[in-house]
PDB file of N, CA and C in Angstrom:
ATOM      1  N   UNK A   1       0.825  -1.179   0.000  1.00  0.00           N
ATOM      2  CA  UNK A   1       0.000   0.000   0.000  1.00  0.00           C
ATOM      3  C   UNK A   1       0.867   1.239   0.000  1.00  0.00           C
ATOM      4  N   UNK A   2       0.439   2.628  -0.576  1.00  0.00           N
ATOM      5  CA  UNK A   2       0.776   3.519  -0.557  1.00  0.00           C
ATOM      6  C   UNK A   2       1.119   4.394   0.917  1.00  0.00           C
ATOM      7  N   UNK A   3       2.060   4.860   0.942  1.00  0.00           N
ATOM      8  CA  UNK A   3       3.026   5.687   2.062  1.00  0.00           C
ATOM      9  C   UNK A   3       1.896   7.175   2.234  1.00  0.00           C
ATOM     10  N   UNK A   4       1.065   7.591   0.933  1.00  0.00           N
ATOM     11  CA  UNK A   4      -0.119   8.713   1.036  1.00  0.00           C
ATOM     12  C   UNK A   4      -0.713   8.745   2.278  1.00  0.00           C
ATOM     13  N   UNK A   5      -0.613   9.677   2.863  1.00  0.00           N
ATOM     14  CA  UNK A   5      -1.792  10.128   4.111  1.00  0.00           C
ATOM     15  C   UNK A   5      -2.544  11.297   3.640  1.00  0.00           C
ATOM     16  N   UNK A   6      -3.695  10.663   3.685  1.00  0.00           N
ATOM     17  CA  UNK A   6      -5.277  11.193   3.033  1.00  0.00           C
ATOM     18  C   UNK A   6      -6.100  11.606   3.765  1.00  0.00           C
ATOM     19  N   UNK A   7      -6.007  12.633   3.932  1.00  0.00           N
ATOM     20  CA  UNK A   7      -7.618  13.168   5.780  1.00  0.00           C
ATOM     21  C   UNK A   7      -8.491  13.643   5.180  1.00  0.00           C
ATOM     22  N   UNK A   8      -9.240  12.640   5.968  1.00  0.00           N
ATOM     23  CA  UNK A   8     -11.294  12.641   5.229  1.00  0.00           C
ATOM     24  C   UNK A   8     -11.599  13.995   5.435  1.00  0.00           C
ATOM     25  N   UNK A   9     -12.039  14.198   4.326  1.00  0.00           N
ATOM     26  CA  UNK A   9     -13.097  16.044   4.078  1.00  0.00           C
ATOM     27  C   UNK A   9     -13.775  15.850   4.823  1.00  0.00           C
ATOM     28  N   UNK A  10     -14.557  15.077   5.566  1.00  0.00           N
ATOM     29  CA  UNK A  10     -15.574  14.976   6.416  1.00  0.00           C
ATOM     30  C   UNK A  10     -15.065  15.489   7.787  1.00  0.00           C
ATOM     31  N   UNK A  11     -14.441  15.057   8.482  1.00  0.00           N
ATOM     32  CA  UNK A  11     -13.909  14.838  10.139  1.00  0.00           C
ATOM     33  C   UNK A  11     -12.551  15.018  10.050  1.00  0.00           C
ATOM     34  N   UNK A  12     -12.033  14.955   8.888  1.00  0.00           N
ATOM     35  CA  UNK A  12     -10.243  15.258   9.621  1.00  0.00           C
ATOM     36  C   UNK A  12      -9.548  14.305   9.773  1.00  0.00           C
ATOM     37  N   UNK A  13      -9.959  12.994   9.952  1.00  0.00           N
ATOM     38  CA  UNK A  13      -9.218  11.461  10.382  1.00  0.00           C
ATOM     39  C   UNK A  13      -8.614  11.552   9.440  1.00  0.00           C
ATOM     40  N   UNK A  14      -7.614  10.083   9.503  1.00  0.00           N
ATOM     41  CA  UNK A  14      -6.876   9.651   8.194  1.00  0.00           C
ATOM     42  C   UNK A  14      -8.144   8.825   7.885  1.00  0.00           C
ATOM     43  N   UNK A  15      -7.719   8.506   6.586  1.00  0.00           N
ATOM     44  CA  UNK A  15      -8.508   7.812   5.649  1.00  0.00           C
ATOM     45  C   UNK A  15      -7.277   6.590   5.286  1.00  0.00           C
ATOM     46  N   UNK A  16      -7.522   5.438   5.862  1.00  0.00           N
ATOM     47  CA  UNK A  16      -6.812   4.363   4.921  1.00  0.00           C
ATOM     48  C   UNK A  16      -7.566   3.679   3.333  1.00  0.00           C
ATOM     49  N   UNK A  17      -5.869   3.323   2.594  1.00  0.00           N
ATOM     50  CA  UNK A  17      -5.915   3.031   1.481  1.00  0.00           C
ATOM     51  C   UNK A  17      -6.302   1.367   1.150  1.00  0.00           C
ATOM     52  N   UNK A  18      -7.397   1.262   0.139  1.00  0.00           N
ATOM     53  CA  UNK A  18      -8.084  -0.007  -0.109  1.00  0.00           C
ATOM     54  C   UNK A  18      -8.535  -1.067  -1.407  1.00  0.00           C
ATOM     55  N   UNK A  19      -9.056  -1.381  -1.958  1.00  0.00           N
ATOM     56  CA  UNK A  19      -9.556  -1.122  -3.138  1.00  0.00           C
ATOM     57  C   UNK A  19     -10.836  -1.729  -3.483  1.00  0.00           C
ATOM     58  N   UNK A  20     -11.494  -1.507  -4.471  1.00  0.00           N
ATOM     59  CA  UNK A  20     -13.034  -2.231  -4.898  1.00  0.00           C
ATOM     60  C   UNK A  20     -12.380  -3.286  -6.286  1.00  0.00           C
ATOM     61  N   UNK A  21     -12.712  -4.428  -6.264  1.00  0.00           N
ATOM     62  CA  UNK A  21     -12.260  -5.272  -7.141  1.00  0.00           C
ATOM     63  C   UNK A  21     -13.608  -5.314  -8.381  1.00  0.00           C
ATOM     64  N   UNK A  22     -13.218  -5.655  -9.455  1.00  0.00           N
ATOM     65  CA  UNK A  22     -14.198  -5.303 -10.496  1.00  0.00           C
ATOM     66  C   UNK A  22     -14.367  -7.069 -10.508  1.00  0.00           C
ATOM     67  N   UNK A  23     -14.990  -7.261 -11.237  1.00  0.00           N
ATOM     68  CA  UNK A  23     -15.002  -8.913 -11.356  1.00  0.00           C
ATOM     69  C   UNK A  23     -15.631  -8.814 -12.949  1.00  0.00           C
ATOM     70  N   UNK A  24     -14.487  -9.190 -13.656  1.00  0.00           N
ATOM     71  CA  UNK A  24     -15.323  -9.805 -15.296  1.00  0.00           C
ATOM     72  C   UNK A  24     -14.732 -11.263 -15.530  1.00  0.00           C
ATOM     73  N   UNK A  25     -15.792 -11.920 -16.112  1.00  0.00           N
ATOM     74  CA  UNK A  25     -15.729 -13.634 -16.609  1.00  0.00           C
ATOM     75  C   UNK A  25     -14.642 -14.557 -15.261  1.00  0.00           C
ATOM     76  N   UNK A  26     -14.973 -14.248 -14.268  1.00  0.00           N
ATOM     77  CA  UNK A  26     -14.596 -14.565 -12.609  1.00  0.00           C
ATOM     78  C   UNK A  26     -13.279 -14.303 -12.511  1.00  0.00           C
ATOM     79  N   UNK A  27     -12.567 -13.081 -13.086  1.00  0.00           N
ATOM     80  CA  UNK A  27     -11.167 -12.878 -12.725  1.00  0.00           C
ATOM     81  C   UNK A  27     -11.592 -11.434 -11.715  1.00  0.00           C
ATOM     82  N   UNK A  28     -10.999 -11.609 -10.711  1.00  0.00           N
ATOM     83  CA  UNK A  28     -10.728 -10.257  -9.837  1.00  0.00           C
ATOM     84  C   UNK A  28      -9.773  -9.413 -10.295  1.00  0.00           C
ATOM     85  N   UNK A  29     -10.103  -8.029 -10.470  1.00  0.00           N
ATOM     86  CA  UNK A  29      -9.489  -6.866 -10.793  1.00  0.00           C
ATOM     87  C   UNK A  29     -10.099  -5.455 -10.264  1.00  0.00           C
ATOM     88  N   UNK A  30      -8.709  -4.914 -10.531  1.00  0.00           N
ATOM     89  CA  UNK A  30      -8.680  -3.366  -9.775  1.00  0.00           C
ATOM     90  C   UNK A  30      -9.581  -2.689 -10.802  1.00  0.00           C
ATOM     91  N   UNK A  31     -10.955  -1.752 -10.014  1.00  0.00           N
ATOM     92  CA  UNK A  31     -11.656  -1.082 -10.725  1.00  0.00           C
ATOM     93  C   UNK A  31     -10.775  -0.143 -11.632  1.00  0.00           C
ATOM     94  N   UNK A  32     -11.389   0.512 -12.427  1.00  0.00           N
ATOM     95  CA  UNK A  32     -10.856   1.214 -13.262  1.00  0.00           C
ATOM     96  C   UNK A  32     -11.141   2.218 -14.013  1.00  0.00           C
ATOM     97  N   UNK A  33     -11.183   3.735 -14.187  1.00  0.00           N
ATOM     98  CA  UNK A  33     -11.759   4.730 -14.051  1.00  0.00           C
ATOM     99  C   UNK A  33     -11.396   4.709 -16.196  1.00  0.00           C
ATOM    100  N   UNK A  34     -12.365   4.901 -17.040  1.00  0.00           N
ATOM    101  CA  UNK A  34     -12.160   4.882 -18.197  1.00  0.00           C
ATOM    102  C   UNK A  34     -12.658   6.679 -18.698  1.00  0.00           C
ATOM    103  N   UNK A  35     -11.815   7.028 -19.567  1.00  0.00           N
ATOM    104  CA  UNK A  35     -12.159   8.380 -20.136  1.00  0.00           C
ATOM    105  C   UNK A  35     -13.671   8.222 -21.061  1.00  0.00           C
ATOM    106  N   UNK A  36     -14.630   8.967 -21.160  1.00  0.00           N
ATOM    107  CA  UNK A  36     -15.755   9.160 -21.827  1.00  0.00           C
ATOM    108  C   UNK A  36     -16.798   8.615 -21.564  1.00  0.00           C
ATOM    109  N   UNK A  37     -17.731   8.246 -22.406  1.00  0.00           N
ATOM    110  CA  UNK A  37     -18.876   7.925 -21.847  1.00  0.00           C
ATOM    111  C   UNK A  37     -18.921   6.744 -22.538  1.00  0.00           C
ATOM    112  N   UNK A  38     -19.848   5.940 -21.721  1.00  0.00           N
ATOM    113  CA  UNK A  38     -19.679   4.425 -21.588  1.00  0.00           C
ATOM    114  C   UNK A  38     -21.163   3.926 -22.698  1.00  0.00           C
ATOM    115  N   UNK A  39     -20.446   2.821 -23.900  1.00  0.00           N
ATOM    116  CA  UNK A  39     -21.257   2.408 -24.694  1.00  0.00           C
ATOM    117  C   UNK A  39     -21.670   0.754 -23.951  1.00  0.00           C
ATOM    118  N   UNK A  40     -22.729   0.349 -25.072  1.00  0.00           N
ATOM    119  CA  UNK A  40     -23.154  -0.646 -24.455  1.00  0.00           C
ATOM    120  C   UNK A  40     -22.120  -1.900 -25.787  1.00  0.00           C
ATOM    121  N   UNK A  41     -21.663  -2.821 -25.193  1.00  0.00           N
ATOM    122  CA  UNK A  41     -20.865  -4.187 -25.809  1.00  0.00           C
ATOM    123  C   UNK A  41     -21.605  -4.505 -26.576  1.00  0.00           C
ATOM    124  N   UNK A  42     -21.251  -5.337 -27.288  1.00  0.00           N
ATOM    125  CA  UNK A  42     -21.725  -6.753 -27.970  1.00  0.00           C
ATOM    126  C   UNK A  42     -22.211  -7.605 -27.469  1.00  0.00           C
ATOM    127  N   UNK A  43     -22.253  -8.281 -26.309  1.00  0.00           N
ATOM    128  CA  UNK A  43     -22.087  -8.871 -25.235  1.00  0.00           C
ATOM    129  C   UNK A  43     -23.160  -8.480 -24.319  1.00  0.00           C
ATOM    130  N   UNK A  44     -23.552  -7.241 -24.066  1.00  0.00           N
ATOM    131  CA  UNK A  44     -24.557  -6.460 -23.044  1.00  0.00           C
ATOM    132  C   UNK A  44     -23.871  -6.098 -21.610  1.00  0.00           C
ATOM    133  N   UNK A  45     -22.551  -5.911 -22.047  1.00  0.00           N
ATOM    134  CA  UNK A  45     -22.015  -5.028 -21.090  1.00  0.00           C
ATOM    135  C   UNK A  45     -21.958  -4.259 -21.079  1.00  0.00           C
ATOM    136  N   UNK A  46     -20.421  -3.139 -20.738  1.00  0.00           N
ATOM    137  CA  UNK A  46     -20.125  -1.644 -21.135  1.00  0.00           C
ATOM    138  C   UNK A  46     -18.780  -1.788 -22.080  1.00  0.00           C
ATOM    139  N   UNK A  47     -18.345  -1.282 -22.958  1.00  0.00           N
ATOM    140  CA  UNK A  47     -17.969  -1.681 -23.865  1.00  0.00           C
ATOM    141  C   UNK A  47     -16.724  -0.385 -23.306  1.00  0.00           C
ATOM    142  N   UNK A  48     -15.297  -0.197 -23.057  1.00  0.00           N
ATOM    143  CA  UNK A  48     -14.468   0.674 -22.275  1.00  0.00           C
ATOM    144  C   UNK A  48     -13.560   1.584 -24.167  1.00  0.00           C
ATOM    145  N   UNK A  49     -14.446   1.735 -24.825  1.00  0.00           N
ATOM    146  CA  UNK A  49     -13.659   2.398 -26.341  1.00  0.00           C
ATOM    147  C   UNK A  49     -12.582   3.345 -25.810  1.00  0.00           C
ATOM    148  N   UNK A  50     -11.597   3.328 -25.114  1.00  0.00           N
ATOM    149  CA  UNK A  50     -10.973   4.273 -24.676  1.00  0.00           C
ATOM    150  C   UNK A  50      -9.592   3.829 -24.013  1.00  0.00           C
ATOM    151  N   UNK A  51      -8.715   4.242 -24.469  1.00  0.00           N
ATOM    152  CA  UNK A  51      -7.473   3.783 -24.363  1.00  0.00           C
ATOM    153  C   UNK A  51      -6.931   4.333 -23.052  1.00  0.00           C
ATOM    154  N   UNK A  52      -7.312   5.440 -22.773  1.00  0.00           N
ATOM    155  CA  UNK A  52      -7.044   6.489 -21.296  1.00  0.00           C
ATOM    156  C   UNK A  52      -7.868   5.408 -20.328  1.00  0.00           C
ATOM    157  N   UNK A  53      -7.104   4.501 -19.674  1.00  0.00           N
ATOM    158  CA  UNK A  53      -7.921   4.144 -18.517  1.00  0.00           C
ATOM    159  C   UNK A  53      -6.537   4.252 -17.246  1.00  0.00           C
ATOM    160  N   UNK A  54      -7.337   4.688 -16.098  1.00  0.00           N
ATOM    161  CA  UNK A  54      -6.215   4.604 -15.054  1.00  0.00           C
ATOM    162  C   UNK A  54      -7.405   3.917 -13.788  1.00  0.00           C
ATOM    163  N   UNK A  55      -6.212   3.014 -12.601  1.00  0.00           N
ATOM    164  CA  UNK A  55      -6.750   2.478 -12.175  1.00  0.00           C
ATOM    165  C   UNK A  55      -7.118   3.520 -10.725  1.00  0.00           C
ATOM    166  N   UNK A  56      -8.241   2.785  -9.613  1.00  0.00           N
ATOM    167  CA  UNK A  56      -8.953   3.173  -8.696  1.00  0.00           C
ATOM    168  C   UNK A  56      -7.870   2.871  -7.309  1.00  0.00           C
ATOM    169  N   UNK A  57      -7.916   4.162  -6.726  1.00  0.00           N
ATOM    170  CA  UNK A  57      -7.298   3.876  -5.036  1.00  0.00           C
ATOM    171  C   UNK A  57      -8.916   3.826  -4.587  1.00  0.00           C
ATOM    172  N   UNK A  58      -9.453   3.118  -3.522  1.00  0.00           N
ATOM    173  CA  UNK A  58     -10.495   3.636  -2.559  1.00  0.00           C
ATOM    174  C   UNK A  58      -9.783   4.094  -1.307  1.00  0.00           C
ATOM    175  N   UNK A  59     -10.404   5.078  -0.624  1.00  0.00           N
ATOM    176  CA  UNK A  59      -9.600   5.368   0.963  1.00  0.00           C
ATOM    177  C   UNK A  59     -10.912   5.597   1.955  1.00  0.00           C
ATOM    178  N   UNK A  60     -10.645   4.720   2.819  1.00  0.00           N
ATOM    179  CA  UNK A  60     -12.109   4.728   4.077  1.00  0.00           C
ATOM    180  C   UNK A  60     -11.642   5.970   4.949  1.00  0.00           C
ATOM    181  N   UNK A  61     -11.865   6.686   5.636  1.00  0.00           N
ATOM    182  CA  UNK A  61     -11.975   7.356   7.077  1.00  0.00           C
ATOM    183  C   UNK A  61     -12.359   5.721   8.280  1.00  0.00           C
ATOM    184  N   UNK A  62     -11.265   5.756   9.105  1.00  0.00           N
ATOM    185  CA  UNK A  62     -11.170   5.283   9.925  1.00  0.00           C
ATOM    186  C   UNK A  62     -12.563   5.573  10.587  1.00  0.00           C
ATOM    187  N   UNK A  63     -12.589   6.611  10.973  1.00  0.00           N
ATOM    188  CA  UNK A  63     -13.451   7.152  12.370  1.00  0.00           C
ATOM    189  C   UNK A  63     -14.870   7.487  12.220  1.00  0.00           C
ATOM    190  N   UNK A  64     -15.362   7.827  10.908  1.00  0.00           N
ATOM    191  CA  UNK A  64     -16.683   8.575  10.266  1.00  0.00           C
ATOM    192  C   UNK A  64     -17.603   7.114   9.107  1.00  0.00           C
ATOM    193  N   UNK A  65     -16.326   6.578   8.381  1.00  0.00           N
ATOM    194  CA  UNK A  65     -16.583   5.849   7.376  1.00  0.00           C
ATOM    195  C   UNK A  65     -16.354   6.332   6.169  1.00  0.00           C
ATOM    196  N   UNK A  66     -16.766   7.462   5.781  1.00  0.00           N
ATOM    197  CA  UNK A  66     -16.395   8.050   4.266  1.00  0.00           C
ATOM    198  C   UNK A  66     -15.945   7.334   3.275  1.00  0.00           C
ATOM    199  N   UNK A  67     -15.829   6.835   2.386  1.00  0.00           N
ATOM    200  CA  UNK A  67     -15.212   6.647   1.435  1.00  0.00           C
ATOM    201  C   UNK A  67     -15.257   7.382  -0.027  1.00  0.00           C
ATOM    202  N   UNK A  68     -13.748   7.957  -0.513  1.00  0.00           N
ATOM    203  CA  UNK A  68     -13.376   8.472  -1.700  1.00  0.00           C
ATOM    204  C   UNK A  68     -12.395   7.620  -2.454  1.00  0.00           C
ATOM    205  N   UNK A  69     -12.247   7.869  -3.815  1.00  0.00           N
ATOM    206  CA  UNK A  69     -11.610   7.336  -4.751  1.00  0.00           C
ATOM    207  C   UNK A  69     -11.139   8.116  -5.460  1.00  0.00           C
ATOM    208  N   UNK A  70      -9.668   7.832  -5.936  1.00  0.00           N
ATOM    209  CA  UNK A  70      -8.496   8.326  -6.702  1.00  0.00           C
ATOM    210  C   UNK A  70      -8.111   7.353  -7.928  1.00  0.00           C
ATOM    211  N   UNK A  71      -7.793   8.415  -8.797  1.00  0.00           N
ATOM    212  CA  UNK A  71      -7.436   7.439 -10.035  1.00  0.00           C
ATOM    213  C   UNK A  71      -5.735   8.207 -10.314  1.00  0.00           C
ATOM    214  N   UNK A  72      -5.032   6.909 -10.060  1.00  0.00           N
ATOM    215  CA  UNK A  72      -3.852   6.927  -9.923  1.00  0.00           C
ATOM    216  C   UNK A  72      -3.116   5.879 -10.661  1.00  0.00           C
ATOM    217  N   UNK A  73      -1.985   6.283 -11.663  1.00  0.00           N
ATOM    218  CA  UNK A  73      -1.066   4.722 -12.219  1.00  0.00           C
ATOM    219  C   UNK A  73      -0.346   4.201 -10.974  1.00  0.00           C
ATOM    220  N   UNK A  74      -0.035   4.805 -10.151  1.00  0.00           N
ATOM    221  CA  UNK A  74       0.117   3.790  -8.686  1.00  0.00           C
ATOM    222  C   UNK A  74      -0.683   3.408  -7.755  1.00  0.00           C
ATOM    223  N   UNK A  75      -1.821   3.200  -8.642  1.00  0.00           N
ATOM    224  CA  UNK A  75      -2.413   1.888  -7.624  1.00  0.00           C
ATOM    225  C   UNK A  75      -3.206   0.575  -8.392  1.00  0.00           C
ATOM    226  N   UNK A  76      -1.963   0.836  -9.699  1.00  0.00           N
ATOM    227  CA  UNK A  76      -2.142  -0.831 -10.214  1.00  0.00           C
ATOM    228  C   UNK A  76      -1.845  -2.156  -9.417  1.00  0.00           C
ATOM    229  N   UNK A  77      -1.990  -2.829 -10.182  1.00  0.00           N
ATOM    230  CA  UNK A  77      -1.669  -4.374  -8.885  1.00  0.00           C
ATOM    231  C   UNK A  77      -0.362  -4.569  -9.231  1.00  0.00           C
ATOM    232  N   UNK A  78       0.190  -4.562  -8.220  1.00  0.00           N
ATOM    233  CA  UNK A  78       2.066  -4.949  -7.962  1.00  0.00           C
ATOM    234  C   UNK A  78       2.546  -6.238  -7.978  1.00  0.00           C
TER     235      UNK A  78
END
């Protein structure tokens, strides 16, 4: 995990670093924030036409709950 200390807009706490896993055809993966607006697949999914994708930090607030998300190339899977 990232060395970032993040204090929730809400209360001031730290916020620790986490992530939301996406799940396609049963592989777990790091969500992933895609540029534009989202078409529908072939398939009847969302179809990601966009080469700009960067992946998702989530960060909780310890103390309140909060959760926010960052789209960062360091917080691909290592």
């Amino acid at each position: 995990m990232s060395e970032e200390i993040i204090v929730c807009p809400k209360c001031k706490n730290k916020m620790i670093q986490g992530f939301v896993p996406s799940y396609f055809h049963n592989n777990n993966k790091i969500s992933t924030w895609y540029e534009g607006i989202p078409k529908k697949s072939f398939l009847g999914g969302v179809d990601p036409q966009s080469e700009v994708n960067i992946p998702i930090g989530a960060f909780r607030c310890q103390n309140c709950g909060y959760i926010e998300f960052y789209g960062k190339t360091e917080y691909t899977v290592k």
